[in-house]
N, C-alpha and C. Protein backbone atom coordinates (compact mmCIF):
# COMPACT_ATOMS: atom_id res chain seq x y z
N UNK A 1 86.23 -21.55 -39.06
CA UNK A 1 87.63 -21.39 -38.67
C UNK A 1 88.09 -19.93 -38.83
N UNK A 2 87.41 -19.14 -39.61
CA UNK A 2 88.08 -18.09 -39.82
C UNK A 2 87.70 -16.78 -38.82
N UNK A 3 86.62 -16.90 -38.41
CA UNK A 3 86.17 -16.21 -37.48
C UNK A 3 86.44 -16.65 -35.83
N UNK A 4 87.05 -17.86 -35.93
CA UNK A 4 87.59 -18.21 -34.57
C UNK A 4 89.41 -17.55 -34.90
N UNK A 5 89.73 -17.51 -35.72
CA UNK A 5 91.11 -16.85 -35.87
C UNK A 5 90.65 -15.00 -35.90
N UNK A 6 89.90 -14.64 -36.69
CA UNK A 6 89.53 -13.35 -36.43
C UNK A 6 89.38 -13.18 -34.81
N UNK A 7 88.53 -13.58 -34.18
CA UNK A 7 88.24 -13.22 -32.97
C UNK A 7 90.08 -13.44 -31.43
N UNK A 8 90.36 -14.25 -32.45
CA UNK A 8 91.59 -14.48 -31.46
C UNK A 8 92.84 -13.11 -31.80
N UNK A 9 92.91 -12.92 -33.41
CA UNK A 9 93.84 -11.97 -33.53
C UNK A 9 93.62 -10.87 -32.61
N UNK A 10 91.75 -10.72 -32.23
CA UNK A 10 91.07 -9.37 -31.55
C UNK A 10 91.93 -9.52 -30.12
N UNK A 11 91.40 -10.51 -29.45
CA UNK A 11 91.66 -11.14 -28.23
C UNK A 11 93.34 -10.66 -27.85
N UNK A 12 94.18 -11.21 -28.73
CA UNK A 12 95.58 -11.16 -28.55
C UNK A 12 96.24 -9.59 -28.56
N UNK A 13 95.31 -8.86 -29.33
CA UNK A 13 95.90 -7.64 -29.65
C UNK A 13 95.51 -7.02 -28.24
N UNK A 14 94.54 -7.29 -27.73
CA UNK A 14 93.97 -6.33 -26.43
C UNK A 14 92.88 -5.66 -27.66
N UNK A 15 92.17 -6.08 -28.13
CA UNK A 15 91.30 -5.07 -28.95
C UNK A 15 90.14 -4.92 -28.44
N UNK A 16 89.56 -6.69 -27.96
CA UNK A 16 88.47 -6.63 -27.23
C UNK A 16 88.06 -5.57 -25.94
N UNK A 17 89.52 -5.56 -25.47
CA UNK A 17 89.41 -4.91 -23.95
C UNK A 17 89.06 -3.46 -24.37
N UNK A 18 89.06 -2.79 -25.39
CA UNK A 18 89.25 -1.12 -25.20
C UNK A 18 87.83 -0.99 -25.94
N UNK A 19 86.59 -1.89 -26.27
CA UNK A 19 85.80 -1.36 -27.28
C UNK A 19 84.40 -1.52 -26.21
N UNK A 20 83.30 -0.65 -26.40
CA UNK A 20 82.13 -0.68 -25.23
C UNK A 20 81.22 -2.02 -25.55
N UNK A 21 81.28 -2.53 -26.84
CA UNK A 21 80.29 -3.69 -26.56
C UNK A 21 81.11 -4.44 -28.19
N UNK A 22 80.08 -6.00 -28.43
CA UNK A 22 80.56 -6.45 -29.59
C UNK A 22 79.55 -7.21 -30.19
N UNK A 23 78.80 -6.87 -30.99
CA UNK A 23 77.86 -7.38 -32.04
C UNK A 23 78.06 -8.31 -32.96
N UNK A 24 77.59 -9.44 -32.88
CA UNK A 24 77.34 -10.72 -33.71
C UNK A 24 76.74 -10.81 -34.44
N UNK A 25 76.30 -10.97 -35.61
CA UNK A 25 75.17 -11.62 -36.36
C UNK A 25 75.59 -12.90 -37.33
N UNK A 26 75.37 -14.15 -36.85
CA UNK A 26 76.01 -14.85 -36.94
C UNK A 26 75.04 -16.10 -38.44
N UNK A 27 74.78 -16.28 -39.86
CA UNK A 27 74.08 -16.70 -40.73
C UNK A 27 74.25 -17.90 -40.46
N UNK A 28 73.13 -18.78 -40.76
CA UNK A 28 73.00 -20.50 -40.23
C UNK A 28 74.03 -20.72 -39.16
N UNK A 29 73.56 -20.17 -38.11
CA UNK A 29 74.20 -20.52 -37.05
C UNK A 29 74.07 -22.03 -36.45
N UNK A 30 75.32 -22.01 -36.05
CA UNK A 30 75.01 -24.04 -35.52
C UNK A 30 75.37 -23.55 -33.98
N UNK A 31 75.53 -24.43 -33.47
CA UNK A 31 75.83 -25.02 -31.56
C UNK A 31 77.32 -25.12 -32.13
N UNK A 32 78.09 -25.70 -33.03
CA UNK A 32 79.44 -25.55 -32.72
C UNK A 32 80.06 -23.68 -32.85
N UNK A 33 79.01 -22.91 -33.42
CA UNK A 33 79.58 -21.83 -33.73
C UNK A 33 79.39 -20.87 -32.33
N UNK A 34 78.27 -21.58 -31.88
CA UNK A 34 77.84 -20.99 -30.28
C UNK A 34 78.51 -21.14 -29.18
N UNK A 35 79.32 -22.41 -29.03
CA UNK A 35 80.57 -22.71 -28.39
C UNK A 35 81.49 -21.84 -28.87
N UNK A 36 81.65 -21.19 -29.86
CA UNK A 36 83.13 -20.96 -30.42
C UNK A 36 82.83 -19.37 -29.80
N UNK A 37 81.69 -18.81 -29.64
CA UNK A 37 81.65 -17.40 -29.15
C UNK A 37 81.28 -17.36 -27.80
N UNK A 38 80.85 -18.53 -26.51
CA UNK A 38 80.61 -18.17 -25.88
C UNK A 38 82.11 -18.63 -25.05
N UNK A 39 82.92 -19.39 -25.76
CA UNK A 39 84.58 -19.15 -25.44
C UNK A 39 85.37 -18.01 -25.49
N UNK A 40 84.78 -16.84 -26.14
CA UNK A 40 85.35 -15.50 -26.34
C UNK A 40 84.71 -14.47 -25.53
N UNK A 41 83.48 -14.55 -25.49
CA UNK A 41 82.40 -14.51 -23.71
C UNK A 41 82.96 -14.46 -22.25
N UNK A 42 83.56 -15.53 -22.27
CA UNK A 42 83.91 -15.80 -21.22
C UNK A 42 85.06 -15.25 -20.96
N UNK A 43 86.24 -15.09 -21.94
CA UNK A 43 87.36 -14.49 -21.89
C UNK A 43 87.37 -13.16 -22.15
N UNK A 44 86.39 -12.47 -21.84
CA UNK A 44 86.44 -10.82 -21.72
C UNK A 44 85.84 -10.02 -21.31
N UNK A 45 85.63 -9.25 -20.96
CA UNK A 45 84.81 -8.83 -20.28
C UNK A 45 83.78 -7.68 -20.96
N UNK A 46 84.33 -7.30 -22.26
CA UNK A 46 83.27 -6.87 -23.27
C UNK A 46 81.50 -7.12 -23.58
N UNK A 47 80.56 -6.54 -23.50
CA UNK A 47 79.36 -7.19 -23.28
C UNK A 47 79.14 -7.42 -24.95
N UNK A 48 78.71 -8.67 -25.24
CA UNK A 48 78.90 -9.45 -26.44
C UNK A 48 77.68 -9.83 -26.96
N UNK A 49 76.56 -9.53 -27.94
CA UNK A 49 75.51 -9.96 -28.05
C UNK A 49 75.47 -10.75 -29.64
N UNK A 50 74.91 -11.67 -29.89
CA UNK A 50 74.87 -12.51 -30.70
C UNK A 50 73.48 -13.01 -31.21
N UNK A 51 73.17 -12.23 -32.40
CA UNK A 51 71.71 -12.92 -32.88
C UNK A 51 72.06 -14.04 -34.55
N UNK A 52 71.02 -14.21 -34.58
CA UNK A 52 70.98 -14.67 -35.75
C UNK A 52 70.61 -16.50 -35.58
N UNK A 53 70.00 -17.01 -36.73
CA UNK A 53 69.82 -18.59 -36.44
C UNK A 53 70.17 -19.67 -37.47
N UNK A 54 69.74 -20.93 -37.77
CA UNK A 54 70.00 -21.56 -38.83
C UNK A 54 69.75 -21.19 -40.50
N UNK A 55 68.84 -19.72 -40.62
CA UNK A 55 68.64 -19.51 -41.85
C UNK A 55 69.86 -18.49 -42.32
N UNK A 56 70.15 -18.35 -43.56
CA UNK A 56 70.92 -17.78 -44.04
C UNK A 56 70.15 -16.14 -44.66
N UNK A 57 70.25 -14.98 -43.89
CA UNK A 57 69.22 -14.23 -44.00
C UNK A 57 69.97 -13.08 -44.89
N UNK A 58 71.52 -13.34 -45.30
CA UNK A 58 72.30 -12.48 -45.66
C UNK A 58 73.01 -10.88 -45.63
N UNK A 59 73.73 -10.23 -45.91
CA UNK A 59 74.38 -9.18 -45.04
C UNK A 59 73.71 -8.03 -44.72
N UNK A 60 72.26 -8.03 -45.34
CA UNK A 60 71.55 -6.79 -45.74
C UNK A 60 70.66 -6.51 -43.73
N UNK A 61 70.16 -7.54 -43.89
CA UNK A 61 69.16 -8.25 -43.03
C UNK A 61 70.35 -8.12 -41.13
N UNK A 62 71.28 -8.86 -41.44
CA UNK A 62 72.05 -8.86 -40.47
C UNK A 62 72.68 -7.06 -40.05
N UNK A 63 72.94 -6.31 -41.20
CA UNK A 63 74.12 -4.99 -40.57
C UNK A 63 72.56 -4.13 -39.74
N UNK A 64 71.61 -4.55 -40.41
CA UNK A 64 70.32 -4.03 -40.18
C UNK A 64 70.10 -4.03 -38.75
N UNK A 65 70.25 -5.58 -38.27
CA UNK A 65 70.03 -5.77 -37.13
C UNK A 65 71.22 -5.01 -36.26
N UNK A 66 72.39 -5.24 -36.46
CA UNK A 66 73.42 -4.54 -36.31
C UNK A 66 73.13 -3.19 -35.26
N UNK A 67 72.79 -2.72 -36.51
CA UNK A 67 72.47 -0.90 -36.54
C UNK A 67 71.80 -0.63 -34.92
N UNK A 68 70.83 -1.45 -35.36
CA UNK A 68 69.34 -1.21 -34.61
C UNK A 68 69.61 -1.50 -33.65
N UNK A 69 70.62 -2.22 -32.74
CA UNK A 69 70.66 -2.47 -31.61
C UNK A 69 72.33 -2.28 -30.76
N UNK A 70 72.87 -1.52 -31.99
CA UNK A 70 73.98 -1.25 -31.40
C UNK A 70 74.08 0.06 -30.00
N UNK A 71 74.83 0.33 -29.16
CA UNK A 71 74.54 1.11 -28.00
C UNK A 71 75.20 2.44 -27.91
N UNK A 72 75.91 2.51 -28.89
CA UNK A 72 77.27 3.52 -29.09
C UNK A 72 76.63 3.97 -31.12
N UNK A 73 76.86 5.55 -30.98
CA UNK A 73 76.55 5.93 -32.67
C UNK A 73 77.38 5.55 -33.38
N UNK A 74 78.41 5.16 -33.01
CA UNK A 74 79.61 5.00 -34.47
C UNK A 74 79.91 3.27 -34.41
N UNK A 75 79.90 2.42 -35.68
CA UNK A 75 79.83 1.38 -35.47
C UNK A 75 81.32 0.87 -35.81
N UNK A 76 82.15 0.34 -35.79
CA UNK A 76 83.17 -0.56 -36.91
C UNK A 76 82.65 -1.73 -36.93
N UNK A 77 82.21 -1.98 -38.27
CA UNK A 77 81.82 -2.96 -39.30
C UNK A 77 83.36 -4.47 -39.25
N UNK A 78 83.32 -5.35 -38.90
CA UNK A 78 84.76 -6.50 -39.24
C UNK A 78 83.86 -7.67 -39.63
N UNK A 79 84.39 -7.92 -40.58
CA UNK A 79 83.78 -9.39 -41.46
C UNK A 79 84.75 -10.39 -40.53
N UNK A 80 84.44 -11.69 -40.42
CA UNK A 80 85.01 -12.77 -39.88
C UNK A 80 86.13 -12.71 -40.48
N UNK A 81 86.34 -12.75 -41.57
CA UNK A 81 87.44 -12.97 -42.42
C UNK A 81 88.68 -12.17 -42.41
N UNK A 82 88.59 -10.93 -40.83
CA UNK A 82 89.46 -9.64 -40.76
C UNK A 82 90.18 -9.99 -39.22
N UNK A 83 91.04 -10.70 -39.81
CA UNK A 83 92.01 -10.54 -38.73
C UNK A 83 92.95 -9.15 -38.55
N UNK A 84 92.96 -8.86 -36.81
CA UNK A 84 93.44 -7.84 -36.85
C UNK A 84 95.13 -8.00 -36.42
N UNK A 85 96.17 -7.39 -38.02
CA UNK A 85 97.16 -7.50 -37.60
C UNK A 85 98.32 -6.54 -36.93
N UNK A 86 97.41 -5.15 -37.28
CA UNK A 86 98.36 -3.65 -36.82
C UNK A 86 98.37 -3.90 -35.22
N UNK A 87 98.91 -3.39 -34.66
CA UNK A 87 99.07 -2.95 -33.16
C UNK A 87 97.89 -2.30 -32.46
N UNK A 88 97.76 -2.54 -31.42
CA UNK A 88 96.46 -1.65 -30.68
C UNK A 88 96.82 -0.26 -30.85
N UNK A 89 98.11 0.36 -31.15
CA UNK A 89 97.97 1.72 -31.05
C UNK A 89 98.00 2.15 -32.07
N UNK A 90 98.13 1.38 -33.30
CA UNK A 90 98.04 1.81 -34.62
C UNK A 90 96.76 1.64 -34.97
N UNK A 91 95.80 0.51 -34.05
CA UNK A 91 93.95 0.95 -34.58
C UNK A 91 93.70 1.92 -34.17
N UNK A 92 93.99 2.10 -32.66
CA UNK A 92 93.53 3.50 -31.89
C UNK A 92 93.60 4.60 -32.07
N UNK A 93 94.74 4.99 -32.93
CA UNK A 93 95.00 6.05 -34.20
C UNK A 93 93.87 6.14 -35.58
N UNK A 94 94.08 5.34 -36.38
CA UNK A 94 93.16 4.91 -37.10
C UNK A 94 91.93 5.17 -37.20
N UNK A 95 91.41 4.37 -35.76
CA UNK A 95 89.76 5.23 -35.66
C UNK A 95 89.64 6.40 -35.06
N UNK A 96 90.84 6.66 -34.45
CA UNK A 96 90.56 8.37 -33.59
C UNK A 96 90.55 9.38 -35.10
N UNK A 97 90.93 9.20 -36.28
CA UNK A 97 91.02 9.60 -37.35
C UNK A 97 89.69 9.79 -37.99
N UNK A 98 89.27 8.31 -38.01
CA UNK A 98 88.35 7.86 -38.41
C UNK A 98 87.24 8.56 -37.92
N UNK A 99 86.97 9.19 -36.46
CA UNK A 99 86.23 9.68 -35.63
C UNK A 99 86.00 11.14 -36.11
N UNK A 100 87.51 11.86 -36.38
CA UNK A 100 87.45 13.10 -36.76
C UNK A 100 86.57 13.42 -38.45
N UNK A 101 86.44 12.34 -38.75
CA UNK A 101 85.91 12.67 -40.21
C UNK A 101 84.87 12.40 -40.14
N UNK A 102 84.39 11.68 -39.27
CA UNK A 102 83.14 11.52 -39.04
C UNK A 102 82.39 13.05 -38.20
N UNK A 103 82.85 13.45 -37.45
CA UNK A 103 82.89 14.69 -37.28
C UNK A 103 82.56 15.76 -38.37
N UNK A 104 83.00 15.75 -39.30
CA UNK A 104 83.26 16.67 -40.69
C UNK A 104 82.42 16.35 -41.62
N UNK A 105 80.91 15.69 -41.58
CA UNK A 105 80.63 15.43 -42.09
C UNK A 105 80.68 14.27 -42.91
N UNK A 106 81.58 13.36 -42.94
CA UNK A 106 81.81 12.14 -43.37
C UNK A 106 80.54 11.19 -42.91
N UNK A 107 80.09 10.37 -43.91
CA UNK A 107 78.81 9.48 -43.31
C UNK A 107 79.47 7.88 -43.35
N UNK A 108 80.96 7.74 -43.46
CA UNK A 108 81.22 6.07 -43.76
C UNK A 108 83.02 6.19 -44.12
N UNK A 109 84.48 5.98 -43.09
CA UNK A 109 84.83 5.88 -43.38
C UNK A 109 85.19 4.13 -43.11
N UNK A 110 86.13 3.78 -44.72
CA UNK A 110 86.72 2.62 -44.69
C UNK A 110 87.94 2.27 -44.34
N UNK A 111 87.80 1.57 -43.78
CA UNK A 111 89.62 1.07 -43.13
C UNK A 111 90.06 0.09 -44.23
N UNK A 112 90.66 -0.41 -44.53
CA UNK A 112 91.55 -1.61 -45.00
C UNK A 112 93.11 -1.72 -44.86
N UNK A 113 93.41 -2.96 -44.77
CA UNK A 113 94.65 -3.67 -44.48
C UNK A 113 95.06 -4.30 -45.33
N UNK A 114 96.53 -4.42 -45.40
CA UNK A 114 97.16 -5.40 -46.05
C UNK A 114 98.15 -6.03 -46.00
């Protein structure tokens, strides 16, 4: 449930629409969780890739996979559990920030909300 509300806060904000792709790694994945993302698939036009299977391989294993197959150098990291509640132009700020420090030598900045 919480990652079907995460993915909708994305959806609603317009967040999906402005980002180049969206990485899954999804632990003991079932068929109801596969329905629940290929409903968010369909509603965007973001190219959406989704690994992972019934074993629980934990976060190490998954950001790994992440990394390795992401298409763009700079990643944002969102746990299911991160609904997004700021405004699209208050993320778009945020990471354009976020971008510049990465620039400067920065190897990892963190966002948080509250």
């Amino acid at each position: 449930e919480t990652l079907r509300a995460s993915l909708a806060s994305y959806a609603s904000a317009g967040f999906l629409e402005v980002v180049g792709e969206v990485i899954v790694f999804v632990n003991e994945r079932t068929d109801t969780m596969d329905q629940l993302l290929a409903h968010f698939i369909q509603d965007s036009n973001v190219p959406l890739q989704v690994m992972g299977d019934s074993v629980n391989y934990g976060i190490t294993w998954g950001l790994t996979w992440i990394v390795g197959n992401a298409s763009y150098p700079n990643i944002l990291f969102l746990e299911k559990d991160f609904q997004l509640i700021e405004s699209l132009a208050c993320v778009a700020q945020e990471v354009k920030a976020g971008l510049i420090l990465l620039e400067r030598d920065a190897q990892v900045v963190r966002y948080r909300s509250r």
